[in-house]
Protein backbone atom coordinates (compact mmCIF):
# COMPACT_ATOMS: atom_id res chain seq x y z
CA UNK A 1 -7.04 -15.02 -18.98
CA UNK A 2 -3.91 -13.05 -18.83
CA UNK A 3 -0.93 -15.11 -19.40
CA UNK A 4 2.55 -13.96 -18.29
CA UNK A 5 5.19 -15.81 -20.54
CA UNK A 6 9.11 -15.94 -18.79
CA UNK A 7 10.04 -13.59 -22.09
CA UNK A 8 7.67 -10.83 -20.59
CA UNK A 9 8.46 -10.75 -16.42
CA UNK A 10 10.31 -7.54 -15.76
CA UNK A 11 13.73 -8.33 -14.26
CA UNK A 12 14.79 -5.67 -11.01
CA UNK A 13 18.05 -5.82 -9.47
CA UNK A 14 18.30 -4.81 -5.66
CA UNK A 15 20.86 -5.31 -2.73
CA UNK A 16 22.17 -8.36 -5.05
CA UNK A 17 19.63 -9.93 -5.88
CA UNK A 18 17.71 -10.28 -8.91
CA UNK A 19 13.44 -9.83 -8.83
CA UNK A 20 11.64 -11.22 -11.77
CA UNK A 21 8.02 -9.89 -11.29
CA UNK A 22 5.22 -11.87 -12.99
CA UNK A 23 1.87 -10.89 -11.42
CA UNK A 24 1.27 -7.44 -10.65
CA UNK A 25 -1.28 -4.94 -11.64
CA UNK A 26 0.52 -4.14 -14.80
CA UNK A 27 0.32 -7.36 -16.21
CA UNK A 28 -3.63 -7.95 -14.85
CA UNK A 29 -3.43 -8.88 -11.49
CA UNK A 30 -5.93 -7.15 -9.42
CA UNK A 31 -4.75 -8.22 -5.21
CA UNK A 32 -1.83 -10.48 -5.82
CA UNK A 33 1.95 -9.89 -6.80
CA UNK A 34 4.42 -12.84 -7.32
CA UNK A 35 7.78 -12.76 -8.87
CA UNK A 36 10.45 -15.36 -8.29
CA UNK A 37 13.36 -13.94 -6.66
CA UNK A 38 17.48 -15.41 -7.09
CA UNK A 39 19.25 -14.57 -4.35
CA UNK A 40 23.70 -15.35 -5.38
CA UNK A 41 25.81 -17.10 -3.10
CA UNK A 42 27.37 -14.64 -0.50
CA UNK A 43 24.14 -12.50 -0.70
CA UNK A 44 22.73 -10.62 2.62
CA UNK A 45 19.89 -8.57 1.99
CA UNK A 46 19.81 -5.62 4.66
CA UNK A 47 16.70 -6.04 7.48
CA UNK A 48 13.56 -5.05 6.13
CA UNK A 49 10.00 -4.46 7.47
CA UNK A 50 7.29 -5.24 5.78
CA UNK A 51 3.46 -3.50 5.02
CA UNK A 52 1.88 -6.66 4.21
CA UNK A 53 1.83 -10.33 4.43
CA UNK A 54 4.47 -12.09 2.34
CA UNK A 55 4.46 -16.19 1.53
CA UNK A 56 8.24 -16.69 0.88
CA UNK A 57 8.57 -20.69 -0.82
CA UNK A 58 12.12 -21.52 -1.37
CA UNK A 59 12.16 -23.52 -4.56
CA UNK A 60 16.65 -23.98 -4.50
CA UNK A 61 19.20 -24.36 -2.15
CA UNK A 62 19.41 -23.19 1.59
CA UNK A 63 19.25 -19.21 2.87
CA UNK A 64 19.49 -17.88 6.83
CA UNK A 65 16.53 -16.30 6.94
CA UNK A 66 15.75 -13.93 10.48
CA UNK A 67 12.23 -13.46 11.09
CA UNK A 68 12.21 -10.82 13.68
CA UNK A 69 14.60 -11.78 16.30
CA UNK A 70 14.89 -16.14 15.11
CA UNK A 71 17.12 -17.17 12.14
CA UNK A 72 16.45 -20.49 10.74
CA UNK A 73 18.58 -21.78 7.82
CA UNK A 74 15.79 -23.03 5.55
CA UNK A 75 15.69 -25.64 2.26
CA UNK A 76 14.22 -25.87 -0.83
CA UNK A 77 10.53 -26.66 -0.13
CA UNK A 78 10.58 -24.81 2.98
CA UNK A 79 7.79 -22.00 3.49
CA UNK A 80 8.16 -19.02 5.17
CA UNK A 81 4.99 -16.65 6.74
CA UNK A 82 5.92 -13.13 6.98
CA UNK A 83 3.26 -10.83 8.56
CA UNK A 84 2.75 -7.33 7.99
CA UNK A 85 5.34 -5.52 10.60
CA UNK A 86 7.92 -8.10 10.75
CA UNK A 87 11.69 -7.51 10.36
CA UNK A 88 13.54 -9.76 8.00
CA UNK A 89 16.90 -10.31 6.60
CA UNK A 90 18.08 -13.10 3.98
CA UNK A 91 21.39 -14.25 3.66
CA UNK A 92 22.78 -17.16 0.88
CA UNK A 93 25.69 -18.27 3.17
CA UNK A 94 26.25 -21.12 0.50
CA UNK A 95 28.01 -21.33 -3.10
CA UNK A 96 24.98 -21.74 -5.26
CA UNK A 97 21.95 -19.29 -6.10
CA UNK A 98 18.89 -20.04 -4.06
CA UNK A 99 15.57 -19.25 -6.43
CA UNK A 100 12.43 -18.24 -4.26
CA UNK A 101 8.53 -17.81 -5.45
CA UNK A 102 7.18 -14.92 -3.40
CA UNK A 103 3.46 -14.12 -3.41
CA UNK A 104 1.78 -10.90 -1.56
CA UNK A 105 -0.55 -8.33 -2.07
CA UNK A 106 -0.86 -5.08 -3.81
CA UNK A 107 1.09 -2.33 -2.40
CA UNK A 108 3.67 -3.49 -0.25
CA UNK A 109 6.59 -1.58 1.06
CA UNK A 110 9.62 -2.09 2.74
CA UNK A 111 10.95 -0.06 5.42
CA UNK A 112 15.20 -0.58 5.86
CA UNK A 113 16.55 0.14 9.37
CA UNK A 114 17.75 4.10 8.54
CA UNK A 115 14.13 4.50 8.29
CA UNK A 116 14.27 4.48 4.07
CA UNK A 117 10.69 3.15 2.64
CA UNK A 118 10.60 1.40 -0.64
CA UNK A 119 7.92 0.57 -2.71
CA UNK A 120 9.56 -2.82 -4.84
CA UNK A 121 8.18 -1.98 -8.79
CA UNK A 122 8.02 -6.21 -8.54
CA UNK A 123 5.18 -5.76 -5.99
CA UNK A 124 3.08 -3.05 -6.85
């Protein structure tokens, strides 16, 4: 049983925000990456598209997240489905660092709005 202690997740820094990756295939996952993401106070991540299904749980403070064309402000607790093809952009409009758990599959990418692809190391 593979155990991933907080002293082993690889930490990536992206558009301001900070990606600690815990399951992914390097440390024995075999469908599933998750990595808790911290997103600062005045933080807006450009729009992204996505390849594959994301579960987005906010686990601190409140983001503006727009799903496609609807932003909601969202709270810690709050749940957000992301399905493969959707456009979304998250924004911390408030003064303390909001803490996410993401969870999706193997191999997703991101596609930014200049038409740049990424392939996140924290999800693949």
């Amino acid at each position: 049983m593979p155990v991933i202690r907080t002293s082993e997740a690889v930490t990536h820094e992206i558009h301001g925000a900070r990606f600690v990756s815990y399951a992914t295939p390097r440390t024995g996952s075999k469908e599933l990456c998750a990595w808790r993401g911290e997103i600062p106070p005045g933080t807006r991540a450009p729009a992204h598209t996505v390849s594959r299904e994301e579960i987005f749980h906010l686990l601190v403070g409140e983001l503006l997240v727009t799903l496609d064309d609807r932003t909601d402000r969202i709270s810690a607790g709050d749940t957000l489905i992301v399905n493969p093809g959707a456009t979304l952009t998250v924004e911390n409009p408030t003064d303390q660092t909001a803490i996410s758990w993401v969870t999706t599959s193997i191999g997703l990418e991101a596609e930014l709005a200049d038409g740049t692809r990424l392939t996140p190391p924290w999800a693949n």
